[in-house]
C-alpha atoms as a PDB file:
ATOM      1  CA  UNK A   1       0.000   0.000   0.000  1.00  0.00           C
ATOM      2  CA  UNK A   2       2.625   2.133   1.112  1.00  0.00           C
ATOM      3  CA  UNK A   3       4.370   2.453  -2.034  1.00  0.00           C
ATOM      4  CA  UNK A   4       1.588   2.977  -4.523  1.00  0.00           C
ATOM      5  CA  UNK A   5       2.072   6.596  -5.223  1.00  0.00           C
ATOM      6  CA  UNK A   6       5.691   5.685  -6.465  1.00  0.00           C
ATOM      7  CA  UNK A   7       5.285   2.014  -7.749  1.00  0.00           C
ATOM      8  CA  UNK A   8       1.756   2.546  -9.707  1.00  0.00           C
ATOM      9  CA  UNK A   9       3.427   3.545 -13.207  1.00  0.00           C
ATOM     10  CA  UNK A  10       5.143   0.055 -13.441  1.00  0.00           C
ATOM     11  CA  UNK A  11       2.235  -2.176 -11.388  1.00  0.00           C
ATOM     12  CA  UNK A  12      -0.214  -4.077 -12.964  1.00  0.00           C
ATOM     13  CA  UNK A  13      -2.921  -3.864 -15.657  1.00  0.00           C
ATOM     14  CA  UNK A  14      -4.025  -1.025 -17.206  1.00  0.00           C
ATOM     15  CA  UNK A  15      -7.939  -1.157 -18.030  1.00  0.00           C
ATOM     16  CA  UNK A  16      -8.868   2.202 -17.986  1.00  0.00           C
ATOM     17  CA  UNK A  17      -6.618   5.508 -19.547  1.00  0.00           C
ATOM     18  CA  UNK A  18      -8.118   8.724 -19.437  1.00  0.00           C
ATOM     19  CA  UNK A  19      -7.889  11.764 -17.122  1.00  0.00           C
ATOM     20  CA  UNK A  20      -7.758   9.359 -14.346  1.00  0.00           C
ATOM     21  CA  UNK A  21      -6.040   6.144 -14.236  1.00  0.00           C
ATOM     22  CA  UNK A  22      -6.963   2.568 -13.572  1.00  0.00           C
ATOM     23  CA  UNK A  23      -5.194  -0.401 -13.060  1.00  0.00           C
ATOM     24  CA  UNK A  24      -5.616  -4.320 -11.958  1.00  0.00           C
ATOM     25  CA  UNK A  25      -2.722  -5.468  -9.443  1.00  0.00           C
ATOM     26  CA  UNK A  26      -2.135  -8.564  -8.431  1.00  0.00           C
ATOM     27  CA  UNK A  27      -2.312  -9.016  -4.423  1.00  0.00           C
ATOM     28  CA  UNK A  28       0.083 -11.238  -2.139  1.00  0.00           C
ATOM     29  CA  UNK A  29      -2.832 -12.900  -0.975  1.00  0.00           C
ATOM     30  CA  UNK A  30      -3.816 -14.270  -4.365  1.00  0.00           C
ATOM     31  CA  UNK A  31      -6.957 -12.051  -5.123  1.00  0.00           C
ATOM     32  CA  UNK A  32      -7.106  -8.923  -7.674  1.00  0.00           C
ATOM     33  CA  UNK A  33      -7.292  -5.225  -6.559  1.00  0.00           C
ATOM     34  CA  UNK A  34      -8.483  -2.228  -8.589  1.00  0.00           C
ATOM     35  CA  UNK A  35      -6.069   0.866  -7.802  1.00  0.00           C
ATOM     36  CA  UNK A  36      -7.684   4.480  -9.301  1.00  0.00           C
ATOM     37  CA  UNK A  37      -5.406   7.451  -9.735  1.00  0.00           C
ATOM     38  CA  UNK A  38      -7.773  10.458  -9.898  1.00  0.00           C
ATOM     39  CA  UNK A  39      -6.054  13.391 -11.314  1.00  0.00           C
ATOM     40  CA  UNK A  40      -4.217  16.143  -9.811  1.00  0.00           C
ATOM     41  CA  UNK A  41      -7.111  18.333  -9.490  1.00  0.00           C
ATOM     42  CA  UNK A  42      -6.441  22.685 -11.457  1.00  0.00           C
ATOM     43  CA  UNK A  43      -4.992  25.235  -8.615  1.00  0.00           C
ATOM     44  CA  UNK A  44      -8.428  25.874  -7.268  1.00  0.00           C
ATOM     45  CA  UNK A  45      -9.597  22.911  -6.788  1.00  0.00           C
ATOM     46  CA  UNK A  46      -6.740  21.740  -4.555  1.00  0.00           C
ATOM     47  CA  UNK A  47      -7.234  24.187  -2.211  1.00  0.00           C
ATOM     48  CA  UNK A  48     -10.947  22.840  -2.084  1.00  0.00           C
ATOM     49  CA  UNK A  49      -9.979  19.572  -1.602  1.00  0.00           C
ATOM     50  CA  UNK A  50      -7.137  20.322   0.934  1.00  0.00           C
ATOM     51  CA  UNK A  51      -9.279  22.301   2.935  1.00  0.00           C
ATOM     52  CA  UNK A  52     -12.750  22.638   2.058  1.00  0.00           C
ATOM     53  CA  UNK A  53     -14.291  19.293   0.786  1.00  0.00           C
ATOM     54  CA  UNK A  54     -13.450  15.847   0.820  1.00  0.00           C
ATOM     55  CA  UNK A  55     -11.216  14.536  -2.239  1.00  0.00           C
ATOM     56  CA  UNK A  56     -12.405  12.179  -4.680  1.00  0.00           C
ATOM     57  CA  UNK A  57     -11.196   9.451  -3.057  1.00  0.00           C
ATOM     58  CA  UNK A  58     -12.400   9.630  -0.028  1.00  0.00           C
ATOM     59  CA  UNK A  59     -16.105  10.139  -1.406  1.00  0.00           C
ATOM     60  CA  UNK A  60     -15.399   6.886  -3.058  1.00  0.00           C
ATOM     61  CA  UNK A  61     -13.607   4.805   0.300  1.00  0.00           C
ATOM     62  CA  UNK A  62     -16.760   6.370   2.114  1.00  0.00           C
ATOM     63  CA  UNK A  63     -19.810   5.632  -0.283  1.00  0.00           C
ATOM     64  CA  UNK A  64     -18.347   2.341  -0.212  1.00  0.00           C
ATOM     65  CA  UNK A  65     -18.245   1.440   3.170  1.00  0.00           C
ATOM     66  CA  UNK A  66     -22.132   3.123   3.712  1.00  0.00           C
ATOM     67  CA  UNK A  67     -23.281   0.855   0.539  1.00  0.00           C
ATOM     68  CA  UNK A  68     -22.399  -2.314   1.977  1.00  0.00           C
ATOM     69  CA  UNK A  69     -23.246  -1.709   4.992  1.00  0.00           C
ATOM     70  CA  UNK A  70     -26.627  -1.389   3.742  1.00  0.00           C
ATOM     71  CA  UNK A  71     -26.332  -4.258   1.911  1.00  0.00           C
ATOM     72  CA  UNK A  72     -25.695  -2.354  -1.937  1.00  0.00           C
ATOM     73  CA  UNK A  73     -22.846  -4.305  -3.804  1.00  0.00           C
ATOM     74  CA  UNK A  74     -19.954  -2.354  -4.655  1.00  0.00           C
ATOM     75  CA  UNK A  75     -16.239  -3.427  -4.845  1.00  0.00           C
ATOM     76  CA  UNK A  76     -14.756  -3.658  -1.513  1.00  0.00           C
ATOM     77  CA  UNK A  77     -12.733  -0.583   0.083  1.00  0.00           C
ATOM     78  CA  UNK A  78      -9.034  -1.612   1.140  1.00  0.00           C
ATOM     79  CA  UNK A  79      -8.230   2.038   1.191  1.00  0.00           C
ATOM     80  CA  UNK A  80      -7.400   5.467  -0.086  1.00  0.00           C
ATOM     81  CA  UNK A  81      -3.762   7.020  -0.233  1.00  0.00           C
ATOM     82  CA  UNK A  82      -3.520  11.046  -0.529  1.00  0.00           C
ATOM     83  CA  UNK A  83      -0.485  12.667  -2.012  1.00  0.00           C
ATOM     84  CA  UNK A  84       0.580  16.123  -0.788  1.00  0.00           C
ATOM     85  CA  UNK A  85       3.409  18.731  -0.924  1.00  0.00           C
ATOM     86  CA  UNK A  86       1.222  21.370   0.812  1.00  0.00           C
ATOM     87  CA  UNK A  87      -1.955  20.942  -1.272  1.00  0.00           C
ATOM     88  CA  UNK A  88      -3.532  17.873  -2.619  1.00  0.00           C
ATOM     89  CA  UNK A  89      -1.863  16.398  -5.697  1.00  0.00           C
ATOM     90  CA  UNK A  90      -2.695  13.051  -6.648  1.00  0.00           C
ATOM     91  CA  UNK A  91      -5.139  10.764  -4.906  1.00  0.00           C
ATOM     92  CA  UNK A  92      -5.613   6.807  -5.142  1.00  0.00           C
ATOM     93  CA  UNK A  93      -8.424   4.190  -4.351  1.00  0.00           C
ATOM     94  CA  UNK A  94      -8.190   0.701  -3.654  1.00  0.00           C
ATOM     95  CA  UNK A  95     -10.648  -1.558  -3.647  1.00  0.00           C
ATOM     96  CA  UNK A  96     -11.215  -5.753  -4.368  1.00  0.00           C
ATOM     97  CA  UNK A  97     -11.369  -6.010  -8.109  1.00  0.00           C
ATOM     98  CA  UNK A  98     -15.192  -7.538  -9.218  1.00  0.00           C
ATOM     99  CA  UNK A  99     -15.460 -10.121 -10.921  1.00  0.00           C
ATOM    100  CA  UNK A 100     -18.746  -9.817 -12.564  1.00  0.00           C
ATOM    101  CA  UNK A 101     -18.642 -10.214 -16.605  1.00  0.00           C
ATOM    102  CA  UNK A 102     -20.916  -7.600 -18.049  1.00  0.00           C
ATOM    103  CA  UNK A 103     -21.879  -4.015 -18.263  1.00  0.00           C
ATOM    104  CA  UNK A 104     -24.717  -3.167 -18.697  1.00  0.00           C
ATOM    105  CA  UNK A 105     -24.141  -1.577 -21.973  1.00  0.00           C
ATOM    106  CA  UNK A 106     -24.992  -5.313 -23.367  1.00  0.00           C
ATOM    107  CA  UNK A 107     -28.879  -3.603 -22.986  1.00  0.00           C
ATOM    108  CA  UNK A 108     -28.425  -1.448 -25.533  1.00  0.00           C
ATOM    109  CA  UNK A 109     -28.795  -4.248 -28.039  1.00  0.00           C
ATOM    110  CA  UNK A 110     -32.528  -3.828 -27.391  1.00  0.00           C
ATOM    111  CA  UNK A 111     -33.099  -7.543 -27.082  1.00  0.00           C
ATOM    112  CA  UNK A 112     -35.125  -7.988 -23.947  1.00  0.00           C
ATOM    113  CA  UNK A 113     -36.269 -11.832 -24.354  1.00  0.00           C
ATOM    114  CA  UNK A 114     -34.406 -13.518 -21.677  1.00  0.00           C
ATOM    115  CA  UNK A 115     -33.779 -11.238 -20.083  1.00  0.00           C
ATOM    116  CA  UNK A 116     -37.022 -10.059 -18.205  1.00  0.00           C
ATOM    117  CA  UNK A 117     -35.791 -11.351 -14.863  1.00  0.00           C
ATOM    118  CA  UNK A 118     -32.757  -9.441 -14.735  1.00  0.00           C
ATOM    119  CA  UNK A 119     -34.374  -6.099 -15.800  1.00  0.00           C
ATOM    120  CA  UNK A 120     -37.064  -6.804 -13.191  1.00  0.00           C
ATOM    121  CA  UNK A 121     -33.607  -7.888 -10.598  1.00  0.00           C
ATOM    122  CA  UNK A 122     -31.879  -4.591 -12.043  1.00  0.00           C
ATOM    123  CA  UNK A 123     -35.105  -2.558 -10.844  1.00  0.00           C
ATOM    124  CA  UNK A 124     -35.099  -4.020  -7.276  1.00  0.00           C
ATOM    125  CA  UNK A 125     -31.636  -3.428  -6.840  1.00  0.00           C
ATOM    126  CA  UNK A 126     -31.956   0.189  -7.732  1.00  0.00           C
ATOM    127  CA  UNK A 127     -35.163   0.291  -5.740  1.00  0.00           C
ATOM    128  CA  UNK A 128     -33.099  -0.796  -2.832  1.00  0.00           C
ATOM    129  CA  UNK A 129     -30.502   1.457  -3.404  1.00  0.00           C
ATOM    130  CA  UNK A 130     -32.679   4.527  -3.660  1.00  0.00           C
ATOM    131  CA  UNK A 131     -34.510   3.553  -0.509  1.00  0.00           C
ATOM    132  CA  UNK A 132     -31.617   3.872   1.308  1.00  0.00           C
ATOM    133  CA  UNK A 133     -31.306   6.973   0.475  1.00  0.00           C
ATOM    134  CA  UNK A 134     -28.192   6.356  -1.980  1.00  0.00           C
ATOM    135  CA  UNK A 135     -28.335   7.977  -5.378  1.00  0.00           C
ATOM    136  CA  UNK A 136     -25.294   7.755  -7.814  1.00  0.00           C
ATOM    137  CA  UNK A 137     -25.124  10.686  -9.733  1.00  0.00           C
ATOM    138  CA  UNK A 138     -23.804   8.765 -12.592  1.00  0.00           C
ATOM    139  CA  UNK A 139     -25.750   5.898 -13.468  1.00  0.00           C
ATOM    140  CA  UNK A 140     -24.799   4.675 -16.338  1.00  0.00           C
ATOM    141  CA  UNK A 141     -24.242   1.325 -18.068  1.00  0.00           C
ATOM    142  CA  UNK A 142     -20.466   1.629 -17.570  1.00  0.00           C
ATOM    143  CA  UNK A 143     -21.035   2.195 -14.042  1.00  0.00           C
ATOM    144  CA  UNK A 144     -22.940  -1.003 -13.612  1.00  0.00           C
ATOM    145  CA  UNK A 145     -21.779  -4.517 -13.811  1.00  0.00           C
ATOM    146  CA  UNK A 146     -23.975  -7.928 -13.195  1.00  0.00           C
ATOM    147  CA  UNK A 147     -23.464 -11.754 -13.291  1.00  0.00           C
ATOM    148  CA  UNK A 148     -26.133 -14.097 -14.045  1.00  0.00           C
ATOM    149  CA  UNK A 149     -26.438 -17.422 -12.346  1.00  0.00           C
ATOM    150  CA  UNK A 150     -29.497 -19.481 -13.474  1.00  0.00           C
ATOM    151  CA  UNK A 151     -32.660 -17.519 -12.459  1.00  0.00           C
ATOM    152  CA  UNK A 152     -30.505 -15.033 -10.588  1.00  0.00           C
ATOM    153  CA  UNK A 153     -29.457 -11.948 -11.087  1.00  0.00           C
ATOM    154  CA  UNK A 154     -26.503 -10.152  -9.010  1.00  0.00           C
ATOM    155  CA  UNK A 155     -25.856  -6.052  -9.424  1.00  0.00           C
ATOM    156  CA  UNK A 156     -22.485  -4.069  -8.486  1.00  0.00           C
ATOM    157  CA  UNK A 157     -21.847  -0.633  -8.833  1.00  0.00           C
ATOM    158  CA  UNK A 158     -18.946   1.579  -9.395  1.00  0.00           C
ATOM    159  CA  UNK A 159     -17.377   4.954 -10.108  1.00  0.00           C
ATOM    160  CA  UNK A 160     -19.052   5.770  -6.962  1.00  0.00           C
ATOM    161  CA  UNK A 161     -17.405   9.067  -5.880  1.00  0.00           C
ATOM    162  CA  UNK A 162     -20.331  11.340  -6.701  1.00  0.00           C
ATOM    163  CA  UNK A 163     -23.262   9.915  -4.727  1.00  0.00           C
ATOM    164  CA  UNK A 164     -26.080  12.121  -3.015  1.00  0.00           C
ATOM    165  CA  UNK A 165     -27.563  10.987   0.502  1.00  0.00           C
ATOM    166  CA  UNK A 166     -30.690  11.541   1.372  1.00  0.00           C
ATOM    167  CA  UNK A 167     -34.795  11.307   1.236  1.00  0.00           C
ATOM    168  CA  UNK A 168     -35.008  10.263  -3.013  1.00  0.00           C
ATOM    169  CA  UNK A 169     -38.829  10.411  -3.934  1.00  0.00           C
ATOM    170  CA  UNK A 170     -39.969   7.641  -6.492  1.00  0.00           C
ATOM    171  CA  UNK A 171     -40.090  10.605  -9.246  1.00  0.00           C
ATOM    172  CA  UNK A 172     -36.143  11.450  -8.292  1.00  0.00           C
ATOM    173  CA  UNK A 173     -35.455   7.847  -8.270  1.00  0.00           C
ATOM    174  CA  UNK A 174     -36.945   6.944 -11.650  1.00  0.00           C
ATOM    175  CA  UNK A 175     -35.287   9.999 -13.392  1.00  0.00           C
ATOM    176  CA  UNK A 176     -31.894   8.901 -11.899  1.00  0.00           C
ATOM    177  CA  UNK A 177     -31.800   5.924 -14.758  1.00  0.00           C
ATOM    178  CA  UNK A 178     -31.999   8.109 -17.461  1.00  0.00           C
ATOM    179  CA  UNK A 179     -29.154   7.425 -19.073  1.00  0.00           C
ATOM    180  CA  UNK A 180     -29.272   3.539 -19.403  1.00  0.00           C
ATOM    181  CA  UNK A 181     -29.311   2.320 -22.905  1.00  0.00           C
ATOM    182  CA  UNK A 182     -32.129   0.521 -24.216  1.00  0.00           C
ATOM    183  CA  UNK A 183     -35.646   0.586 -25.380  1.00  0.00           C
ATOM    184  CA  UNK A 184     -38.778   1.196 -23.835  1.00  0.00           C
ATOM    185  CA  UNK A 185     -39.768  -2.496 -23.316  1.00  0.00           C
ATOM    186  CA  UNK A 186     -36.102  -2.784 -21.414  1.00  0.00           C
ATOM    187  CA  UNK A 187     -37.647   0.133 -19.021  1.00  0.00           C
ATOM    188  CA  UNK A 188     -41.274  -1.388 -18.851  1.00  0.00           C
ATOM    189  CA  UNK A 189     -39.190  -4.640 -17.226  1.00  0.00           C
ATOM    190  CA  UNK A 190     -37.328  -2.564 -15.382  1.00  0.00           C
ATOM    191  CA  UNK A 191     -39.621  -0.760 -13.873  1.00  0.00           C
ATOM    192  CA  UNK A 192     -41.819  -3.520 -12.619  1.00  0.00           C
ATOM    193  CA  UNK A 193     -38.904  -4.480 -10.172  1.00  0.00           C
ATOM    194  CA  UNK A 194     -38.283  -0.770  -9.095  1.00  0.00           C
ATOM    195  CA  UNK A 195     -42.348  -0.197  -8.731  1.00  0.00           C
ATOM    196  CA  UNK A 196     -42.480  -3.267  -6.092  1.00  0.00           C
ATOM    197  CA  UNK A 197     -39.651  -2.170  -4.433  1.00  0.00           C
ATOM    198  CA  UNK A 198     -40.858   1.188  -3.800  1.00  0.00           C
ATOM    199  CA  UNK A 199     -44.235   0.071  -3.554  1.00  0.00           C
ATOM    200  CA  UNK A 200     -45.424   2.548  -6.203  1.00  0.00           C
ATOM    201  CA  UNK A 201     -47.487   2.344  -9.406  1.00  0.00           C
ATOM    202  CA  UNK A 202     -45.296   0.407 -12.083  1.00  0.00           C
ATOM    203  CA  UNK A 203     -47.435   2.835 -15.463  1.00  0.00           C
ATOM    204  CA  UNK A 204     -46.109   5.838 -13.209  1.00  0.00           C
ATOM    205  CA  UNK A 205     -42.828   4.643 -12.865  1.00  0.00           C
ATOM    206  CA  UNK A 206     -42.177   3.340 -16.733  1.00  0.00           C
ATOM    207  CA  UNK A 207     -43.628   7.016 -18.226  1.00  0.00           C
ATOM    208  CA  UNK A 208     -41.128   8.754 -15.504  1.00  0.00           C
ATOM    209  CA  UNK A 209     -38.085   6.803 -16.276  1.00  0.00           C
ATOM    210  CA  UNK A 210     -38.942   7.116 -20.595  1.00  0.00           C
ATOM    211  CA  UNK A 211     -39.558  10.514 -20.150  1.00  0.00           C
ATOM    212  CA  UNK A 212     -35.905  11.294 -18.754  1.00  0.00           C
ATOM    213  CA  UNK A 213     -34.608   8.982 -21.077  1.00  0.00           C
ATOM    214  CA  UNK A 214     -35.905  10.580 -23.841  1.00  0.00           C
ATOM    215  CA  UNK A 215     -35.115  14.212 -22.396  1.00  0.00           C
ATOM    216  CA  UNK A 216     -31.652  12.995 -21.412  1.00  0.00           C
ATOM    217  CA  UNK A 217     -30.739  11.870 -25.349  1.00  0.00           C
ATOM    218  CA  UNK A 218     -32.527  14.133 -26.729  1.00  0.00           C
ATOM    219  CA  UNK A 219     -29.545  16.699 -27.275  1.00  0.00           C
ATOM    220  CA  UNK A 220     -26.711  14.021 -27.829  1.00  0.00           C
ATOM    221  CA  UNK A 221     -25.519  11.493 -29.804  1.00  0.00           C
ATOM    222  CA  UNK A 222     -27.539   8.219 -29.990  1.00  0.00           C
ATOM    223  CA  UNK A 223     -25.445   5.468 -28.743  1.00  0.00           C
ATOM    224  CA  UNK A 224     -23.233   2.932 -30.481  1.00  0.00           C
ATOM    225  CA  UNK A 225     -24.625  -0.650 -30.375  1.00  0.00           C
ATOM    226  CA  UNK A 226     -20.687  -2.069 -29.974  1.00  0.00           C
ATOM    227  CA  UNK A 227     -21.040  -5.594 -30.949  1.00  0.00           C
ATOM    228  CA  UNK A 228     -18.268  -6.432 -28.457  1.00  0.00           C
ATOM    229  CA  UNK A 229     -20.662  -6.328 -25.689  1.00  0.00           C
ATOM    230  CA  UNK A 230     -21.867  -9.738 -25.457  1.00  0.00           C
ATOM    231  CA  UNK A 231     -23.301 -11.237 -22.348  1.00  0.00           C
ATOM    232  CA  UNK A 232     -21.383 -13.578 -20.285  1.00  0.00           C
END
């Protein structure tokens, strides 16, 4: 652990290469970890983070350890490792790698026989999650992995540093999975689960979560079907 911040460059598997960094090391105890660089955050900003607000990493170590507490899969915490010379510079997360094969991007293929348990599964989980009071502020299919086994259907979530706590009305809640890609008999499933869950009206919940979907796309780019992601 203690020698991250120098040995990270050289460590490892990179999976992920963009402003921040992410990269699959191998453990002495046999298992994988996940290590995330975020970014040394503009002037500004470190002062914020120094001083003011928590740094990324700590958002994420934290979310983390309320999540499964509450019985939300996420990827273990280990721990988070803050480099300084004054100010914040760079900031790293660690956490168990998991080990679940697909993203939910394999949705966007619009194909939804065969899968109707898992959408309903995916709309519990969510459910859950929001009645905890948990809601990830970027819910997206990249953001969401899941492993089928038989008639079961297992949810983890990542990229968890900017979460919002609190009281998350079934309106809030059904607007937060706006940006899932699919079509509307993907959301119909999906909002059967999160209607029984939150003990709401499943027609009310499916126009809600179409409407933001709609809104949400409306200005961008429709997106690719890759035909790389094929569920495992």
């Amino acid at each position: 652990m203690e020698t991250i911040p120098s040995t990270f460059e050289q460590s490892g598997m990179v999976i992920h290469n963009g402003r921040n960094q992410v990269r699959i090391i191998p453990g002495p105890d046999g298992k994988e970890y996940v290590i995330k660089r975020y970014h040394q955050p503009p002037w500004f900003n470190r002062i914020v983070y120094t001083f003011i607000r928590q740094p990324k990493a700590v958002r994420a170590y934290n979310n983390a350890l309320l999540l499964t507490k509450n019985g939300i899969e996420t990827p273990l915490p280990i721990a988070y490792i803050l480099e300084k010379n004054g100010l914040l510079k760079e900031s790293y997360l660690i956490t168990e790698r998991c080990t679940y094969p697909n993203l939910l991007y394999v949705w966007g293929d619009e194909v939804t026989e065969g899968r109707e348990d898992a959408m309903r599964a995916f709309g519990r989980f969510t459910g859950k999650m929001h009645n905890i009071g948990a809601l990830h502020l970027d819910y997206s299919p990249g953001n969401i992995l899941y492993r089928r086994n038989g008639d079961d259907t297992v949810f983890s979530i990542v990229d968890i540093n900017r979460m919002r706590w609190g009281q998350i009305s079934v309106k809030q809640g059904c607007r937060n999975l706006a940006r899932l890609w699919g079509d509307k008999p993907m959301y119909r499933f999906i909002a059967q689960g999160y209607a029984q869950e939150r003990h709401s009206q499943e027609d009310q919940c499916l126009q809600w979560m179409w409407e933001a979907h709609q809104r949400f796309w409306k200005h961008r780019a429709k997106p690719i079907r890759y035909g790389t992601f094929k569920e495992v």
